[in-house]
Each structure stands twice: as C-alpha cells, then as structure tokens.
N, C-alpha and C. Protein backbone atom coordinates (compact mmCIF):
# COMPACT_ATOMS: atom_id res chain seq x y z
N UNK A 1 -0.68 -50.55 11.08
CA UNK A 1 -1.47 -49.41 10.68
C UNK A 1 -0.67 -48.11 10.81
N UNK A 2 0.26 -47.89 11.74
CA UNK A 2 0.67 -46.69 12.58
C UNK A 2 1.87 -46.44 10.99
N UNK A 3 2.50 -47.75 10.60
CA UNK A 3 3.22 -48.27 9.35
C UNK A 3 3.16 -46.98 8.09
N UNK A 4 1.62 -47.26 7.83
CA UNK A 4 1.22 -46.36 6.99
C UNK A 4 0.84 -45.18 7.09
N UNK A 5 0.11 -44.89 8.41
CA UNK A 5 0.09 -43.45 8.72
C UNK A 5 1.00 -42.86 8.02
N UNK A 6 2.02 -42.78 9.13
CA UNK A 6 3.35 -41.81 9.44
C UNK A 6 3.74 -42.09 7.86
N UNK A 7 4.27 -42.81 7.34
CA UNK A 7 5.02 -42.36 5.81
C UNK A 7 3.59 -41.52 5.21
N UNK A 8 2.42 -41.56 4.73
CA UNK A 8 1.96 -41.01 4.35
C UNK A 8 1.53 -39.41 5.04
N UNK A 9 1.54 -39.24 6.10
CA UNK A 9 1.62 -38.14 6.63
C UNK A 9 3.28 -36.79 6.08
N UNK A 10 4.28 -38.02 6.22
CA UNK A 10 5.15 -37.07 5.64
C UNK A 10 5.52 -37.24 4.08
N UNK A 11 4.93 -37.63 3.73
CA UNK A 11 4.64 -37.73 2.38
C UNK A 11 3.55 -36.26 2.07
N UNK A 12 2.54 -36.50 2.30
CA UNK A 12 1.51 -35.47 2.29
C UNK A 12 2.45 -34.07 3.13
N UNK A 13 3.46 -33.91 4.43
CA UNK A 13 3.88 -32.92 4.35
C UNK A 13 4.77 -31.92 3.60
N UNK A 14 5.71 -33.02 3.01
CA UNK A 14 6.90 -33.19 1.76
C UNK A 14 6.33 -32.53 0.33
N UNK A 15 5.00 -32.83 0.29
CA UNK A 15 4.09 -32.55 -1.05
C UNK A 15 3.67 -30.94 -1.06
N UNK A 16 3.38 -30.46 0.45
CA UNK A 16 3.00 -29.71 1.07
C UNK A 16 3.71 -28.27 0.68
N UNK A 17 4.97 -29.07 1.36
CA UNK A 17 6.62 -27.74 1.65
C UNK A 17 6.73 -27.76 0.33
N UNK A 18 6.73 -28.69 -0.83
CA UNK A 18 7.03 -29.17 -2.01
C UNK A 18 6.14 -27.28 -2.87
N UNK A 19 4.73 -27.48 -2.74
CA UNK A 19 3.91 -26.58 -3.34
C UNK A 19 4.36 -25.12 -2.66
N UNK A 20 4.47 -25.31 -1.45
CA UNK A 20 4.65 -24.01 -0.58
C UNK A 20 5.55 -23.21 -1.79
N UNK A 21 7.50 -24.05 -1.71
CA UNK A 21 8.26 -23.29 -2.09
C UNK A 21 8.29 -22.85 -3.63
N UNK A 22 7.65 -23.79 -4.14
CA UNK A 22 7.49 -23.33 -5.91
C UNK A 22 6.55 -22.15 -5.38
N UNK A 23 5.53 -22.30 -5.27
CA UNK A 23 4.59 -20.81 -4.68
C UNK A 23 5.28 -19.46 -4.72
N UNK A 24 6.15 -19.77 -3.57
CA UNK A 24 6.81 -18.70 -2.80
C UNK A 24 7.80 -18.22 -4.04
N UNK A 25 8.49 -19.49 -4.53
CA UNK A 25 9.70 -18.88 -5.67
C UNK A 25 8.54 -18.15 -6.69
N UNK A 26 7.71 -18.51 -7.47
CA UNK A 26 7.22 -17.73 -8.44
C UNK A 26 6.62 -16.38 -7.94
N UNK A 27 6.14 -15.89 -6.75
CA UNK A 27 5.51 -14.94 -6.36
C UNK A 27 7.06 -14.04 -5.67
N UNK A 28 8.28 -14.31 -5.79
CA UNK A 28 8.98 -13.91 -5.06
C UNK A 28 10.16 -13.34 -6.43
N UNK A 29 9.40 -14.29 -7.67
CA UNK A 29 10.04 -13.55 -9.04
C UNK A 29 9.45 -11.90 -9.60
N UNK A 30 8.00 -12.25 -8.81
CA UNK A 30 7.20 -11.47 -9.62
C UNK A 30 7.68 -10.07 -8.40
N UNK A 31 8.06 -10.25 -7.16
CA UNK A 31 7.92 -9.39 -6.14
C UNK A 31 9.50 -8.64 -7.00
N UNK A 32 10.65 -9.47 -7.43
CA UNK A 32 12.11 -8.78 -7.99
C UNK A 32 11.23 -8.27 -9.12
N UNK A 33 10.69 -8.51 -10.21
CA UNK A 33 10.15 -7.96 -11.62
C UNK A 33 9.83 -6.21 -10.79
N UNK A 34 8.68 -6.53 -9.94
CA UNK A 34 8.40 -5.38 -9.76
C UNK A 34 9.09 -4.27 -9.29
N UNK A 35 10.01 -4.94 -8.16
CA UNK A 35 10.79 -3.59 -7.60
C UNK A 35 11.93 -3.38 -8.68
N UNK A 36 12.44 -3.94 -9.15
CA UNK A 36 12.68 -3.32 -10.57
C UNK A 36 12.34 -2.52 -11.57
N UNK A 37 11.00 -2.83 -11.95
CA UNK A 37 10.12 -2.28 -12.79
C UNK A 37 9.64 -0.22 -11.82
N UNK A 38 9.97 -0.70 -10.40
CA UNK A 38 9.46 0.34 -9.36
C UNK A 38 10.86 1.40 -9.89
N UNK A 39 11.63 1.15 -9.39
CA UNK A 39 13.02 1.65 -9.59
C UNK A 39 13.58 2.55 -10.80
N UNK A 40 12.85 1.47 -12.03
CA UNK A 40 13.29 2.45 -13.36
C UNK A 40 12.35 3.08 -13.48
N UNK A 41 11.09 3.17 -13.14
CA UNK A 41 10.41 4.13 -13.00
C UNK A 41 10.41 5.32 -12.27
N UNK A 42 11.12 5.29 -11.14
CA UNK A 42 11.17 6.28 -10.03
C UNK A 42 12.67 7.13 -11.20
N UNK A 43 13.55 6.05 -11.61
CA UNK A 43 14.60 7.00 -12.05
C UNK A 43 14.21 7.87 -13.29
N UNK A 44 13.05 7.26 -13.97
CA UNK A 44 12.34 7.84 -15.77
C UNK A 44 11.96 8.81 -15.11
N UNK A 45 11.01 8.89 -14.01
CA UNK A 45 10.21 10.06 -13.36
C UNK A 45 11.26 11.61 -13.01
N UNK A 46 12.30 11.03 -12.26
CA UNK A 46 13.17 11.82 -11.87
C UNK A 46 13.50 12.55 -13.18
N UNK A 47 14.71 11.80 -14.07
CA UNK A 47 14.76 12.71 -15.64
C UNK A 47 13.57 13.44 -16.31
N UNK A 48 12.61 13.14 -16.48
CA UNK A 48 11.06 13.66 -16.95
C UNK A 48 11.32 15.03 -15.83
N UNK A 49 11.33 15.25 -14.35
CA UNK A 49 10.84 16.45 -13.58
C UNK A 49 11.91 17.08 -13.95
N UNK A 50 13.24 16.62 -13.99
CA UNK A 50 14.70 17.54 -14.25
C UNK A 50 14.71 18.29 -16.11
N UNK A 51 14.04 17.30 -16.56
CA UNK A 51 13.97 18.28 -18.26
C UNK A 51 12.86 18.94 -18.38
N UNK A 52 11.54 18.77 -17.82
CA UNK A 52 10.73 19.44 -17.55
C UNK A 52 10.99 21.00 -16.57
N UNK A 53 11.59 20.87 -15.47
CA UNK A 53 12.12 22.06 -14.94
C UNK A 53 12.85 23.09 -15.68
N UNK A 54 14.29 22.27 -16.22
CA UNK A 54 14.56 22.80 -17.17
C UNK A 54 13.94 23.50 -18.38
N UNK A 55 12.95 23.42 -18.74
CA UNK A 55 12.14 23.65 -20.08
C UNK A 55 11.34 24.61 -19.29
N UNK A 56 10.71 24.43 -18.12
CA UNK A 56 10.07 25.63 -17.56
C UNK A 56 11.12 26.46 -17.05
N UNK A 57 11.74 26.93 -16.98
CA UNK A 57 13.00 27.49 -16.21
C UNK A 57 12.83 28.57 -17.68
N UNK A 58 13.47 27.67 -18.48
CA UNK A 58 13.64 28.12 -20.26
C UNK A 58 12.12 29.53 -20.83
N UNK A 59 11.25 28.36 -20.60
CA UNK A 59 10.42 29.14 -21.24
C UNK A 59 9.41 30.14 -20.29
N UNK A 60 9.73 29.86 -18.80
CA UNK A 60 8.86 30.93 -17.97
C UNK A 60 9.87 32.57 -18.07
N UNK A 61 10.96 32.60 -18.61
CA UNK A 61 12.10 33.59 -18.60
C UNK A 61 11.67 33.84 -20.25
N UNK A 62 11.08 33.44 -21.04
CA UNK A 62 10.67 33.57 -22.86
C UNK A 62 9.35 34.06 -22.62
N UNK A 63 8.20 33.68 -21.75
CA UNK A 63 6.96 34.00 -21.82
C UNK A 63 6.67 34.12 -20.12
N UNK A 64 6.61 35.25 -19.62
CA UNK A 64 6.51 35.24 -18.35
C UNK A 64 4.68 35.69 -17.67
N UNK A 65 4.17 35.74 -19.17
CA UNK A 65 2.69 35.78 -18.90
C UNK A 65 2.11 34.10 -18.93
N UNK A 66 1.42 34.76 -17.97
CA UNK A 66 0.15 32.84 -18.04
C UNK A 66 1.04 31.94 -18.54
N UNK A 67 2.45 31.58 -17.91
CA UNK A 67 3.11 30.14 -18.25
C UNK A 67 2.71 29.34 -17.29
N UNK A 68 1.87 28.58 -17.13
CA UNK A 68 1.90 28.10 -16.12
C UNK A 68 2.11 26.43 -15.61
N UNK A 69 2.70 25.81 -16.98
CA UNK A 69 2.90 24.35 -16.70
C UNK A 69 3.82 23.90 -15.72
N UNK A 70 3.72 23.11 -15.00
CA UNK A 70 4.72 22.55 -13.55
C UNK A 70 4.12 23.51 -12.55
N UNK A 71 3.11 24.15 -12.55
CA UNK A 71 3.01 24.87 -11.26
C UNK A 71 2.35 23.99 -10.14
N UNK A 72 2.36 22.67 -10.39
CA UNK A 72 1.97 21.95 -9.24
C UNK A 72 3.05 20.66 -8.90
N UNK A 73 3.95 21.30 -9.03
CA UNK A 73 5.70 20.55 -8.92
C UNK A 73 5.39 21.26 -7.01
N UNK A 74 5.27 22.23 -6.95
CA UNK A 74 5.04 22.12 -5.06
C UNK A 74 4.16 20.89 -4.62
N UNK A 75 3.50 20.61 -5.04
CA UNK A 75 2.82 19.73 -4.46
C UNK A 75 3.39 17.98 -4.39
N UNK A 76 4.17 18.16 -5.24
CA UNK A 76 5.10 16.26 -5.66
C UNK A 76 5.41 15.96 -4.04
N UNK A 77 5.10 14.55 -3.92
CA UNK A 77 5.62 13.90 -2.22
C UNK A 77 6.54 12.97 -3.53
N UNK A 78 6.56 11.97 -2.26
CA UNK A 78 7.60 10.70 -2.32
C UNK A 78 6.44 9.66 -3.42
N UNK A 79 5.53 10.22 -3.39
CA UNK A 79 4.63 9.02 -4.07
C UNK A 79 4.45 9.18 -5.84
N UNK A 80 5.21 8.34 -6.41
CA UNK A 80 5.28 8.20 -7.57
C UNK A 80 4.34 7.89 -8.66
N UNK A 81 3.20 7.22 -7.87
CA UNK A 81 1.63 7.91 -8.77
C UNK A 81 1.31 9.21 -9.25
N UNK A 82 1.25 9.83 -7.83
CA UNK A 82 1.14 11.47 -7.70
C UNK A 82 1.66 12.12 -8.69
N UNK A 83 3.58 11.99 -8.54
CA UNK A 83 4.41 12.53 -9.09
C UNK A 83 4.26 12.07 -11.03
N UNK A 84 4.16 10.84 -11.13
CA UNK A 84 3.72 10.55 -12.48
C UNK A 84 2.36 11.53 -13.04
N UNK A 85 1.45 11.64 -12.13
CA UNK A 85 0.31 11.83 -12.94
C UNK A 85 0.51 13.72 -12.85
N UNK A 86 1.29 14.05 -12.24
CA UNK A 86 1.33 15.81 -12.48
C UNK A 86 2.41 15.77 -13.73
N UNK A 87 3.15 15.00 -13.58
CA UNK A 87 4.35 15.28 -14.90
C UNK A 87 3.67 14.90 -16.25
N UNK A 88 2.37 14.36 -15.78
CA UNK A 88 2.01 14.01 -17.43
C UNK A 88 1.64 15.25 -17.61
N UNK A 89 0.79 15.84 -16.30
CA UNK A 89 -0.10 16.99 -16.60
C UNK A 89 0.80 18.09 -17.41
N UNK A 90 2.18 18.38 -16.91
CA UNK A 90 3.05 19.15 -16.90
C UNK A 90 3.37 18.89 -18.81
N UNK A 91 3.42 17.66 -19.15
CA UNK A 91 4.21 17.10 -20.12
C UNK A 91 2.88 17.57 -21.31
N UNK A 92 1.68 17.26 -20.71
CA UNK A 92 0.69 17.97 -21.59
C UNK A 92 0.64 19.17 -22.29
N UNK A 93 0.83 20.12 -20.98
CA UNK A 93 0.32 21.63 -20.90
C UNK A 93 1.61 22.15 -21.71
N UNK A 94 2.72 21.76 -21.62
CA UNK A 94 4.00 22.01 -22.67
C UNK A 94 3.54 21.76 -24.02
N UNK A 95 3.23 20.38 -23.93
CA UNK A 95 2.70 19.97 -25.59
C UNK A 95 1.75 21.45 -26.15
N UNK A 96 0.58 21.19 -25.39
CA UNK A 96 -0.16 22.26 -25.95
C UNK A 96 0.31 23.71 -26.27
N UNK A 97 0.93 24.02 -25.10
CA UNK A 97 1.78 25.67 -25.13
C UNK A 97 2.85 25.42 -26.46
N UNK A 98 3.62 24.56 -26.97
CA UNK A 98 4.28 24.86 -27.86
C UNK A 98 3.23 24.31 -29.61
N UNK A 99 2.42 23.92 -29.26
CA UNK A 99 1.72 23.65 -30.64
C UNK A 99 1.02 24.94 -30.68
N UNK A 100 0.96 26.10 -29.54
CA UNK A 100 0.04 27.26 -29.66
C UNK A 100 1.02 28.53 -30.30
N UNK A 101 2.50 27.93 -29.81
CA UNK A 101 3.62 29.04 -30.15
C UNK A 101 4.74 28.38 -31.39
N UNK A 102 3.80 28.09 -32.71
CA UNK A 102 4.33 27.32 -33.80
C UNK A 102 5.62 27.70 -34.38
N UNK A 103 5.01 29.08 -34.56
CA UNK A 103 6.13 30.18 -34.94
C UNK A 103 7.33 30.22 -34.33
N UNK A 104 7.13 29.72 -33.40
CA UNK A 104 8.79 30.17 -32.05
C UNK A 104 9.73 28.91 -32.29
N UNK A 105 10.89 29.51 -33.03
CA UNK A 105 11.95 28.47 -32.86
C UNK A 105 12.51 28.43 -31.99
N UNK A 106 12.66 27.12 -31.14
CA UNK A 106 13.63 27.54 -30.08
C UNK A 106 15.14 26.91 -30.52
N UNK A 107 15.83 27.09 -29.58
CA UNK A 107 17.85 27.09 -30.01
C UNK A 107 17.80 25.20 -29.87
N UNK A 108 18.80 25.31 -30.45
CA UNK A 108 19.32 24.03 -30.48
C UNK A 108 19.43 22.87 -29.18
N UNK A 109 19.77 23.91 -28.58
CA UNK A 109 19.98 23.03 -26.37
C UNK A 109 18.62 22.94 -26.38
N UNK A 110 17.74 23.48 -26.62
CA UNK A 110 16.13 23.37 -26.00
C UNK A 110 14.97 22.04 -27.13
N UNK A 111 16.09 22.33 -28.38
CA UNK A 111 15.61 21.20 -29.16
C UNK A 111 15.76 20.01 -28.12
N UNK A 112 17.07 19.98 -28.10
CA UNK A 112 17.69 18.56 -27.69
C UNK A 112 17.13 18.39 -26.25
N UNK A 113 16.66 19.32 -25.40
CA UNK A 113 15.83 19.13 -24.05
C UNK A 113 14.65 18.46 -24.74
N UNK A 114 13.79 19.19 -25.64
CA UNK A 114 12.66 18.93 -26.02
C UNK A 114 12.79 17.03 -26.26
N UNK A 115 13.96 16.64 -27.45
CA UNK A 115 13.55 15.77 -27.57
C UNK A 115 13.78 14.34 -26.83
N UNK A 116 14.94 14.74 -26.15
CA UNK A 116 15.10 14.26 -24.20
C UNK A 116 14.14 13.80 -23.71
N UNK A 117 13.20 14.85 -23.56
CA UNK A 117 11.64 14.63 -22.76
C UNK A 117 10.78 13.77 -23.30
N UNK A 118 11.06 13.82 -24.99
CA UNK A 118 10.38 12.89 -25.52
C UNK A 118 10.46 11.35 -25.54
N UNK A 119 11.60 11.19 -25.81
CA UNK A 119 12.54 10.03 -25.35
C UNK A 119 12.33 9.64 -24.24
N UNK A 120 12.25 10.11 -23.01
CA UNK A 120 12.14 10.19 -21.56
C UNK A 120 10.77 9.47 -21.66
N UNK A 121 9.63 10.22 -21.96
CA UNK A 121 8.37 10.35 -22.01
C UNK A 121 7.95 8.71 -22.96
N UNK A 122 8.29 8.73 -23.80
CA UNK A 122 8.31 7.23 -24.37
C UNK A 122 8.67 5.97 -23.93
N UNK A 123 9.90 6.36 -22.90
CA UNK A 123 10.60 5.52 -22.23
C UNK A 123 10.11 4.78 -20.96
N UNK A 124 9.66 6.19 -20.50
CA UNK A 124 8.43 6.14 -19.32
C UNK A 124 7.66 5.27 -19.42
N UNK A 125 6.56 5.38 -20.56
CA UNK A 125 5.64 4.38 -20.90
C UNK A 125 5.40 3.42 -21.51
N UNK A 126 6.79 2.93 -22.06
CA UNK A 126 6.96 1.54 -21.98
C UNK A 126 7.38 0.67 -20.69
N UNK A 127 7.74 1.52 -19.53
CA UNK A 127 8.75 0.93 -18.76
C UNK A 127 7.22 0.62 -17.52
N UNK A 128 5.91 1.64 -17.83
CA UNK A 128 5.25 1.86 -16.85
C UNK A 128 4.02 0.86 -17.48
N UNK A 129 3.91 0.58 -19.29
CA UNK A 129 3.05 -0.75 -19.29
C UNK A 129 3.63 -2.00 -19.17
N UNK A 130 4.97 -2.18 -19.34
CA UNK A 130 5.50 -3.25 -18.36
C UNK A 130 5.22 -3.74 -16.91
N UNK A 131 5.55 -2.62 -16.03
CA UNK A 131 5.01 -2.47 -14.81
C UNK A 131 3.57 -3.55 -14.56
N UNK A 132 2.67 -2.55 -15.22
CA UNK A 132 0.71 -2.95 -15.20
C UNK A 132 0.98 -4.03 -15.67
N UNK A 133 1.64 -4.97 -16.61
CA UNK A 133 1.66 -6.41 -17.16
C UNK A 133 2.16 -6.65 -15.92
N UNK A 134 2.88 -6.46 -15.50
CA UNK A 134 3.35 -7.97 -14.40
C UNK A 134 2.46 -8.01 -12.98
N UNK A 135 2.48 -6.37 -12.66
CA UNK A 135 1.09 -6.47 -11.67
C UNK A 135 -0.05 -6.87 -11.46
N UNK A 136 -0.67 -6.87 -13.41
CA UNK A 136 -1.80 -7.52 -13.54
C UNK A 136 -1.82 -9.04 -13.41
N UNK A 137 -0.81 -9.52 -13.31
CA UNK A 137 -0.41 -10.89 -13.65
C UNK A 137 -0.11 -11.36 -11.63
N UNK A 138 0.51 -10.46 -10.88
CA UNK A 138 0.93 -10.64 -9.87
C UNK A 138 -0.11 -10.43 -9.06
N UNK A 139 -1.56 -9.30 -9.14
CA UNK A 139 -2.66 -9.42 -8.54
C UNK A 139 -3.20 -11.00 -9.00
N UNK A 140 -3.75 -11.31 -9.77
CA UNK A 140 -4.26 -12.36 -10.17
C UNK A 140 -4.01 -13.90 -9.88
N UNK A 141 -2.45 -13.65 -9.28
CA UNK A 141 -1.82 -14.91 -8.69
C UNK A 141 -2.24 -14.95 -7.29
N UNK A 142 -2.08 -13.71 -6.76
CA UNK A 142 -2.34 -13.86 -5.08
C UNK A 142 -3.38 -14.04 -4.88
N UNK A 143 -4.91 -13.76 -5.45
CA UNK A 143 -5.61 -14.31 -5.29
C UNK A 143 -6.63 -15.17 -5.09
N UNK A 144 -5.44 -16.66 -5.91
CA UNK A 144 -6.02 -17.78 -6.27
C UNK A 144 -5.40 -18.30 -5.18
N UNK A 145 -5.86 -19.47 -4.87
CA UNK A 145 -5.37 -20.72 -4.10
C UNK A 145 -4.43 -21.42 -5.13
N UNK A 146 -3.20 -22.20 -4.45
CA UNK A 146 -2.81 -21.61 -3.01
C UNK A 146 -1.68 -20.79 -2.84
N UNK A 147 -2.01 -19.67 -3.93
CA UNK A 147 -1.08 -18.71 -3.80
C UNK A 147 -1.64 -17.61 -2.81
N UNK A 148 -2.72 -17.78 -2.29
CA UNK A 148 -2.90 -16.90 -1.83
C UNK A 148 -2.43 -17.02 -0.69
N UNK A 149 -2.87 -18.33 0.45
CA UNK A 149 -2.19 -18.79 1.67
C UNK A 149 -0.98 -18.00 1.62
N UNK A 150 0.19 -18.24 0.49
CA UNK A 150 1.62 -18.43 0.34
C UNK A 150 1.75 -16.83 0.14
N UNK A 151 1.00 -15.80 -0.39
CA UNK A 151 1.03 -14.37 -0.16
C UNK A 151 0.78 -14.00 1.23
N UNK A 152 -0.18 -14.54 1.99
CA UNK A 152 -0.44 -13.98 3.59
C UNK A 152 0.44 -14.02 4.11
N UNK A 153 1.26 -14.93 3.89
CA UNK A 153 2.44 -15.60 5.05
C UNK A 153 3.43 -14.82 4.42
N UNK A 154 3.89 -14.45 3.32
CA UNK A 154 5.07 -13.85 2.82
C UNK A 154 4.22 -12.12 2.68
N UNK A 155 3.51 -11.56 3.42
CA UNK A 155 2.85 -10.16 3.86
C UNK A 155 2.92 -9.30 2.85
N UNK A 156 1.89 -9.94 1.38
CA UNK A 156 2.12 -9.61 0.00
C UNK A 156 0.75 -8.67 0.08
N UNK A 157 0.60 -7.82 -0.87
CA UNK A 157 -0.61 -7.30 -0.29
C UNK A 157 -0.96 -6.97 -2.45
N UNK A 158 -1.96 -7.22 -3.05
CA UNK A 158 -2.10 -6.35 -3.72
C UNK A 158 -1.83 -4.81 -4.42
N UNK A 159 -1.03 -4.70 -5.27
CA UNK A 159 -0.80 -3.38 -5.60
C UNK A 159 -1.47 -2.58 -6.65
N UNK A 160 -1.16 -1.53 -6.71
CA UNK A 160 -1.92 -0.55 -8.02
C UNK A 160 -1.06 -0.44 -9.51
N UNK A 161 -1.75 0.17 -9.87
CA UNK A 161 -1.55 0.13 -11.43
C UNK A 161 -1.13 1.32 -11.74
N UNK A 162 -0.50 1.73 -12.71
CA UNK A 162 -0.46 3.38 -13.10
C UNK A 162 -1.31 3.18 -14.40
N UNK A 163 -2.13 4.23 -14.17
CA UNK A 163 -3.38 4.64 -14.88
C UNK A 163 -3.13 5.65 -15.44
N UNK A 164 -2.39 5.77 -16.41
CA UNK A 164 -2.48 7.20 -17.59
C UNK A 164 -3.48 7.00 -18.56
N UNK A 165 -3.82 8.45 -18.56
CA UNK A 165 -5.23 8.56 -19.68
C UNK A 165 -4.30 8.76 -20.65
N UNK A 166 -4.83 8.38 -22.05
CA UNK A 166 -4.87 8.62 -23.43
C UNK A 166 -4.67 9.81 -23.76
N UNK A 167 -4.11 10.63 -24.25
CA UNK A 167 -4.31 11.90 -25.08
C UNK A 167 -5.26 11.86 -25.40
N UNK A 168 -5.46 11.22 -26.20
CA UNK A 168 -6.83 11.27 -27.37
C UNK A 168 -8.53 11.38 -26.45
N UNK A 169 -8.22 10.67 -25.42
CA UNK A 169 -9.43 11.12 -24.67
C UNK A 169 -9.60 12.32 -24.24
N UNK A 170 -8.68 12.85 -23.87
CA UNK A 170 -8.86 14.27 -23.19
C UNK A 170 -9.36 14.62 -24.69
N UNK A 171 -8.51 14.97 -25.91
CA UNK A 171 -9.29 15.74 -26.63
C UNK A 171 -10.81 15.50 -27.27
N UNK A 172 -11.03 14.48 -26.91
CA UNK A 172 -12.37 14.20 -27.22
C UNK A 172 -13.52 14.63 -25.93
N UNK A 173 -12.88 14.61 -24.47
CA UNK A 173 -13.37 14.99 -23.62
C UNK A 173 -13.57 16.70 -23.81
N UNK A 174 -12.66 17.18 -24.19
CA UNK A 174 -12.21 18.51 -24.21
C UNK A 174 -13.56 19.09 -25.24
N UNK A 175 -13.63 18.75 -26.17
CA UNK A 175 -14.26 18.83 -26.99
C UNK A 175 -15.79 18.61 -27.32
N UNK A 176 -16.11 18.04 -26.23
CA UNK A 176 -17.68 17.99 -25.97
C UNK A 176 -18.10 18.71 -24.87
C-alpha cells in the first residue's frame, strides 16, 4: 500500500511544482511587459514636460497675459498618473490657446517643437493603450485560480490603468 502512496504523492507534488512554475513564468512575462511598458512611458512623459516647457517658455514671453497652461507643473511628484494627467491638461489648454490665436504664425523651431509634441503625444498613447492591454490582461490572470495562489507568493498586487478622457468628451461636456 505504502508502494503506491509515496509514488503518487510525488507524482501529485511534481504536477504541483509542474503548474506552480508555468504560473509563475507567464505572470513573470507579464510583470517584464509591464515594467517596460512603465519605463517608455516615464521616458514619453519626460519628452512631452521638456517640449511642453519649452513651448510655454516660448509663448508665456509672446503672450504674457492669462497664459496660463503648465501652471500646475509645480505640483508634478514622482507619480506618473499625476504627471500624465496634468500634461494632458497642459497639452489641451495649448491646443485650445493656439486654435484661439489662428492668425499667429509661429517660426519654424516652434513648428518643429509643435510637431515634436505631437509625435510625442501620439506616441504616448499608443505606448499607454498598450500598457491598459496587458494590465487588463495581467489583472484578470491574478485573479483566477491558480494564478492567484502563484501572485500571493510572488507579492503581485493588482495595478491601475491610465485613464485618459477623450477630447471629444470634454467638448461635449463643455458644451452642455
């Protein structure tokens, strides 16, 4: 009897370690995707505040009344939500201020800032719905069995999403 135990016991543990490490490898792909995905984002963010400064630098010295986009660049920490969701604000209030000043050509260097930012700004948000795909995909794993066990033990915790609104909502918000 004792015969069959024991092989089936390490059989059943073998099966065990077997699930553990596939677990661990796929949740440990998704953990590299992300800090990757973290990284080019922190560096998109960085270029976005440096051409944005620049452009306020530019145009608070062109219009020194009521410019007031980036005026909540004092407030940016280390946290790259934060910092994302004021640079949109920032990236907005530019949009709008130059669709209000049609007439104003600006020089050639400020083109090529302008379309930097844009580039930047595009770049951003492909790089940041990438991001939400794999997170959405990486929440959804940890909370099934038995990935989830295999997240406790490897001290995985659920993460967030970056949540940019639409343009188009604000102006529809704006507008009612």
């Amino acid at each position: 009897m004792i015969y069959i135990i024991i092989p089936g016991v390490i059989v059943l543990l073998s099966l065990l370690c077997l699930i553990f490490l596939l677990k661990k490898k796929k949740l440990t792909i998704y953990d590299i995707k992300i800090t990757e995905s973290e990284q080019e984002i922190e560096a998109l963010l960085d270029k976005k505040l440096s051409l944005l400064s620049e452009l306020y630098k530019y145009y608070s010295e062109k219009e020194d009344n009521n410019f007031q986009f980036l005026c909540k660049l004092e407030e940016v920490e280390d946290d790259d939500f934060k910092l994302n969701k004021i640079l949109n604000e920032a990236y907005r209030e530019l949009k709008n201020f130059l669709d209000e000043k049609r007439s104003y050509i600006p020089s050639d260097d400020i083109k090529d800032t302008l379309n930097d930012l844009f580039q930047c700004d595009t770049e951003c948000t492909a790089v940041k719905n990438y991001y939400n795909d794999i997170i959405t995909k990486y929440n959804k794993n940890i909370q099934h069995f038995p990935n989830n066990i295999v997240a406790k033990i490897m001290h995985l915790d659920k993460k967030e999403l970056y949540n940019d609104p639409k343009e188009e909502e604000f102006e529809i918000l704006k507008n009612k």
